[in-house]
PDB file of N, CA and C in Angstrom:
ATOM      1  N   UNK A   1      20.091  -8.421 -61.798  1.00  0.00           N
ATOM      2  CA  UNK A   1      19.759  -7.197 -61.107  1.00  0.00           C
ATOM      3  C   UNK A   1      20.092  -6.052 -62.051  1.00  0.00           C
ATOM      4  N   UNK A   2      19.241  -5.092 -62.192  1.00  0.00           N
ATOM      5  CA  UNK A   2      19.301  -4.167 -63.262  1.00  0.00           C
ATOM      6  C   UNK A   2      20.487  -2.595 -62.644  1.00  0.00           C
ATOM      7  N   UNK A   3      20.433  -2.254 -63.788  1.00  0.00           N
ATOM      8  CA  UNK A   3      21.688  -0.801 -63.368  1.00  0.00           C
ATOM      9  C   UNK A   3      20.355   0.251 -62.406  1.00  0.00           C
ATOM     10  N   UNK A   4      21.072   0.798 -61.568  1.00  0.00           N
ATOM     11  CA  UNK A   4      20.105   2.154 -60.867  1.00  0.00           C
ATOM     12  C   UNK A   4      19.543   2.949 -62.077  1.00  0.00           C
ATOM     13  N   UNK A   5      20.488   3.475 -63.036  1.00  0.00           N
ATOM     14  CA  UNK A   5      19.684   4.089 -64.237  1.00  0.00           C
ATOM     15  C   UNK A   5      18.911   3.589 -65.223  1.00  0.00           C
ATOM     16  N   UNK A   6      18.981   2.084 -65.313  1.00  0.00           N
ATOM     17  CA  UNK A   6      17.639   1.755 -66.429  1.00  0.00           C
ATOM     18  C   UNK A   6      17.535   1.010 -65.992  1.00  0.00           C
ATOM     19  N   UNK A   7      17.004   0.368 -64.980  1.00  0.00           N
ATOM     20  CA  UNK A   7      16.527  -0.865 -64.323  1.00  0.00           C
ATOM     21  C   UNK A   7      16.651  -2.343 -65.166  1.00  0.00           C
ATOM     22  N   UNK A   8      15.633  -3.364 -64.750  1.00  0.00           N
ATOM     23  CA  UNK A   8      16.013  -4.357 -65.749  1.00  0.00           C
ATOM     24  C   UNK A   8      16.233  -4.699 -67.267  1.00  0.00           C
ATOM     25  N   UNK A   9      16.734  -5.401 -67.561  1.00  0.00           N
ATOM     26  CA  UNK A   9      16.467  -5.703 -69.075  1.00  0.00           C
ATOM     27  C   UNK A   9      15.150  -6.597 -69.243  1.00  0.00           C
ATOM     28  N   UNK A  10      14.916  -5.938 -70.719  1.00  0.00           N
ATOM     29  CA  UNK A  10      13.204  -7.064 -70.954  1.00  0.00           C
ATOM     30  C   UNK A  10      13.845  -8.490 -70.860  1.00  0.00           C
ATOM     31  N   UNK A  11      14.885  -9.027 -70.607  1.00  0.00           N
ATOM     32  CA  UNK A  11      14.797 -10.337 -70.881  1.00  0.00           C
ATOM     33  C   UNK A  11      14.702 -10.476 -69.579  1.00  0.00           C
ATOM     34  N   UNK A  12      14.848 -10.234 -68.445  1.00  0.00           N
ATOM     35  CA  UNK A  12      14.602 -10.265 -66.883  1.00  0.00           C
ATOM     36  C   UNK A  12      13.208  -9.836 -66.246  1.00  0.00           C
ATOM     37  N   UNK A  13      12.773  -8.501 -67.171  1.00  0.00           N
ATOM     38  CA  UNK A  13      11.661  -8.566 -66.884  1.00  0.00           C
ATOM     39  C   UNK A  13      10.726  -9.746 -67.059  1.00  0.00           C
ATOM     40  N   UNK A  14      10.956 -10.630 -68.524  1.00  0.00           N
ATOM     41  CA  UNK A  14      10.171 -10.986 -68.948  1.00  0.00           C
ATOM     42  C   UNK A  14       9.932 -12.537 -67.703  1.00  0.00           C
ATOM     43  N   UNK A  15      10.878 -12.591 -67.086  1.00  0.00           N
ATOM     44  CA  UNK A  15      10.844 -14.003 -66.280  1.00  0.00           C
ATOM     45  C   UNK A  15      10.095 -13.419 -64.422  1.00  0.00           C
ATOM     46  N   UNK A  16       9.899 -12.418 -64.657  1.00  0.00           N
ATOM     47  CA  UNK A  16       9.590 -11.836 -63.111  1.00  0.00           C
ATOM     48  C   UNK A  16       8.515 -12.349 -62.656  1.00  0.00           C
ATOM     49  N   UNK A  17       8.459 -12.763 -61.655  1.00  0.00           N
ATOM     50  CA  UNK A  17       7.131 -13.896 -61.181  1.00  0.00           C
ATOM     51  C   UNK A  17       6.963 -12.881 -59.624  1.00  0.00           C
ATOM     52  N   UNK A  18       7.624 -12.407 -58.744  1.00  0.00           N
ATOM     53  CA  UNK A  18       7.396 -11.800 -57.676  1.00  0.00           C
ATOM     54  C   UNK A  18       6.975 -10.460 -57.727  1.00  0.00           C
ATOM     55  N   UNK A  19       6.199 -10.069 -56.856  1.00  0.00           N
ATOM     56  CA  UNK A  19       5.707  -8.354 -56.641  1.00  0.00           C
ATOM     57  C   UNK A  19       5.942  -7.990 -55.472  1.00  0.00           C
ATOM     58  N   UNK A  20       6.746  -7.129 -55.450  1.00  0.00           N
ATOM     59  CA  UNK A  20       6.884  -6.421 -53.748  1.00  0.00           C
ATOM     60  C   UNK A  20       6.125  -5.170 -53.175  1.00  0.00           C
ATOM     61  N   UNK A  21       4.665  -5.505 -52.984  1.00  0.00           N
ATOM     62  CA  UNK A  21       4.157  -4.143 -53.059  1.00  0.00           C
ATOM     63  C   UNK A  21       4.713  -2.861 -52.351  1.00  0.00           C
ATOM     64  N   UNK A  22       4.556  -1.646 -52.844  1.00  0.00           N
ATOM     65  CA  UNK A  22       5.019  -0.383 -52.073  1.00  0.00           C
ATOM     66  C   UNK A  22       4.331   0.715 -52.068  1.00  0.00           C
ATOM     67  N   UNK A  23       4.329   1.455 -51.250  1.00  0.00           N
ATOM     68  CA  UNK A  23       3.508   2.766 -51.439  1.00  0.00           C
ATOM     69  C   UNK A  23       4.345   4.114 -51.127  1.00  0.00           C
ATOM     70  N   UNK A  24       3.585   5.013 -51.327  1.00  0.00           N
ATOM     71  CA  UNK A  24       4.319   6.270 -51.341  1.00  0.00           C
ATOM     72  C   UNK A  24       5.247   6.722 -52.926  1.00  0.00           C
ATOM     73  N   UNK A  25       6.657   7.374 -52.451  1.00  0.00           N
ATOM     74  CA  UNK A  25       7.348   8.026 -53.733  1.00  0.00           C
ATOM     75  C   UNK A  25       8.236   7.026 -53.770  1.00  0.00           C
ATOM     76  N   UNK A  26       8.680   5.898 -53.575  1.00  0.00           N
ATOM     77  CA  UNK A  26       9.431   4.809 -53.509  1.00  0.00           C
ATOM     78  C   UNK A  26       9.342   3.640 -54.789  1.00  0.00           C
ATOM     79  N   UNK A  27      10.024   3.611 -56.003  1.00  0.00           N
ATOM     80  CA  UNK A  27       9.956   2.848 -57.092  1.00  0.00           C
ATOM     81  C   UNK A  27      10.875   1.747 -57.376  1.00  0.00           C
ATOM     82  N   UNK A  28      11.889   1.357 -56.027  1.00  0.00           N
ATOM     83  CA  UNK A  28      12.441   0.551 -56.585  1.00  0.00           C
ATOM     84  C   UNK A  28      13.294   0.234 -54.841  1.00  0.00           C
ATOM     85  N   UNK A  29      13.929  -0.807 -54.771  1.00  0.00           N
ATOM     86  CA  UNK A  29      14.572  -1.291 -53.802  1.00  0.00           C
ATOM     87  C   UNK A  29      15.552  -1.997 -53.704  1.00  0.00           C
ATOM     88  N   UNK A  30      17.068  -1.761 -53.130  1.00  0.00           N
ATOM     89  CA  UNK A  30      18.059  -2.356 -53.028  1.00  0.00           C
ATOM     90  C   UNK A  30      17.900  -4.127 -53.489  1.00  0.00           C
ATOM     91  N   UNK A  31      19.030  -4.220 -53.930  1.00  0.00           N
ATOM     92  CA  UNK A  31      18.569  -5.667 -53.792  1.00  0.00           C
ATOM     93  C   UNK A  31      18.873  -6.531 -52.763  1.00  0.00           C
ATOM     94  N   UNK A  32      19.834  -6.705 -52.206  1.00  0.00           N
ATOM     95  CA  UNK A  32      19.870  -7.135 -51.013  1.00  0.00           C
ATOM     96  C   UNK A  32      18.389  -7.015 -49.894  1.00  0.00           C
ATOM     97  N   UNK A  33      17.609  -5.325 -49.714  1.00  0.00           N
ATOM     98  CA  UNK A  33      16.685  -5.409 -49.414  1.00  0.00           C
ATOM     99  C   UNK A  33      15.411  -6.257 -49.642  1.00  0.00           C
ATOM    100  N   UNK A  34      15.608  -6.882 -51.329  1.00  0.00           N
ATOM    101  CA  UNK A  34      14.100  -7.080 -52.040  1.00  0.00           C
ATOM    102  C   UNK A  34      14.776  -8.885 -51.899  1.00  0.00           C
ATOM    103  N   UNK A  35      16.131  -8.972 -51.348  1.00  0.00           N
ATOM    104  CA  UNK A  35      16.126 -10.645 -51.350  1.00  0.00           C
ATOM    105  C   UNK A  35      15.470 -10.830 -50.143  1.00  0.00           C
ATOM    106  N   UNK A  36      15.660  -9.280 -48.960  1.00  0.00           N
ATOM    107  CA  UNK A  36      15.125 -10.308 -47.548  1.00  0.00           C
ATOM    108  C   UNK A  36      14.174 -10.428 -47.157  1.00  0.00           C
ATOM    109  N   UNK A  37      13.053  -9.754 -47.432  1.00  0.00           N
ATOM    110  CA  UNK A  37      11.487  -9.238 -48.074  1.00  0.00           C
ATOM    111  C   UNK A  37      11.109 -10.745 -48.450  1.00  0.00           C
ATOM    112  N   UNK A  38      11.496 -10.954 -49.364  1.00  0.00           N
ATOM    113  CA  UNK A  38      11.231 -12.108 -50.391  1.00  0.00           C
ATOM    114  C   UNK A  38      11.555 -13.723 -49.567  1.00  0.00           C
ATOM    115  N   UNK A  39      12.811 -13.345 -48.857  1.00  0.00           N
ATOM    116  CA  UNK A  39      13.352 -14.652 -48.123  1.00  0.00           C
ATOM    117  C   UNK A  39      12.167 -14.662 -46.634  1.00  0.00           C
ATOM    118  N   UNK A  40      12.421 -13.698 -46.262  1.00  0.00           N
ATOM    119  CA  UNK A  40      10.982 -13.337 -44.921  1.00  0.00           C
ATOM    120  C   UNK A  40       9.810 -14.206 -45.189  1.00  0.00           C
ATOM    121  N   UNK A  41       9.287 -13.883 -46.431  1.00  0.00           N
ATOM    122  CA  UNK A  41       7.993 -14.111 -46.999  1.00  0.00           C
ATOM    123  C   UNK A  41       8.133 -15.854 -47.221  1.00  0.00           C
ATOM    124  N   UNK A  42       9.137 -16.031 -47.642  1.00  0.00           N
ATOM    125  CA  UNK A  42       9.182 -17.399 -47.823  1.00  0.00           C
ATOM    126  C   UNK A  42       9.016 -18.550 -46.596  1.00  0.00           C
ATOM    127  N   UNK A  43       9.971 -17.927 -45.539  1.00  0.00           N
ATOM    128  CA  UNK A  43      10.279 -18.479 -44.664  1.00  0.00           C
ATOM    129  C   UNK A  43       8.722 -18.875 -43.297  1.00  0.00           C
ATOM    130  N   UNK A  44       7.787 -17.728 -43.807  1.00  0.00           N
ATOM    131  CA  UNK A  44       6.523 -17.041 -43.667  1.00  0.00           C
ATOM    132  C   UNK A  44       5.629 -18.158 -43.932  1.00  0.00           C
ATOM    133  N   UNK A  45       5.866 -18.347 -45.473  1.00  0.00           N
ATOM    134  CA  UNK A  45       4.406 -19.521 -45.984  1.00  0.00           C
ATOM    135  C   UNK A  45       4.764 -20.516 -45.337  1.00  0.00           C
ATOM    136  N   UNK A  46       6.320 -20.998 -45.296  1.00  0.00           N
ATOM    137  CA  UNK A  46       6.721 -22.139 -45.004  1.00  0.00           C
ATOM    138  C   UNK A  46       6.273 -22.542 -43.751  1.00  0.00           C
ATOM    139  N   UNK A  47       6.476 -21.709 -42.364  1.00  0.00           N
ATOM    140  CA  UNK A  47       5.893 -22.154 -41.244  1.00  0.00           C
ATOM    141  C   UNK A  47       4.527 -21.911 -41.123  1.00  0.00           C
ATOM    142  N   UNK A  48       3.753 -21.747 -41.852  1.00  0.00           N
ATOM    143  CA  UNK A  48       2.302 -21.762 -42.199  1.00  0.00           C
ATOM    144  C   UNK A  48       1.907 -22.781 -42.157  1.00  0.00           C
ATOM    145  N   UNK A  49       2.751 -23.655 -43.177  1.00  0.00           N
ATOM    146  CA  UNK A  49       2.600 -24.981 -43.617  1.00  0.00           C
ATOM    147  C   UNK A  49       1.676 -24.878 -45.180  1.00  0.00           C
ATOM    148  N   UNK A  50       1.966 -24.007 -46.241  1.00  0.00           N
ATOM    149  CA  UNK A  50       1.807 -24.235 -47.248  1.00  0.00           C
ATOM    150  C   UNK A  50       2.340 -25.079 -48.149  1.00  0.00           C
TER     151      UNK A  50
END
């Protein structure tokens, strides 16, 4: 998880496989927020049955 003032390092960037889309003036998101987003989504395909 990167510092509030310079976000990730390229070596973290370079492994990033997820996108959390957003709109508006909003560039970045807690992380705790962007795990439950992400865990939601998962939990999401899963009872889909993907």
């Amino acid at each position: 998880v990167g510092s509030e003032s310079t976000g990730l390092t390229d070596a973290w960037l370079d492994r990033e496989q997820i996108l959390i889309p957003m709109t508006g003036t909003i560039d970045s998101l807690n992380a705790s927020v962007s795990a439950g987003i992400a865990l939601f989504e998962a939990v999401r395909q899963r009872s889909e049955g993907r």
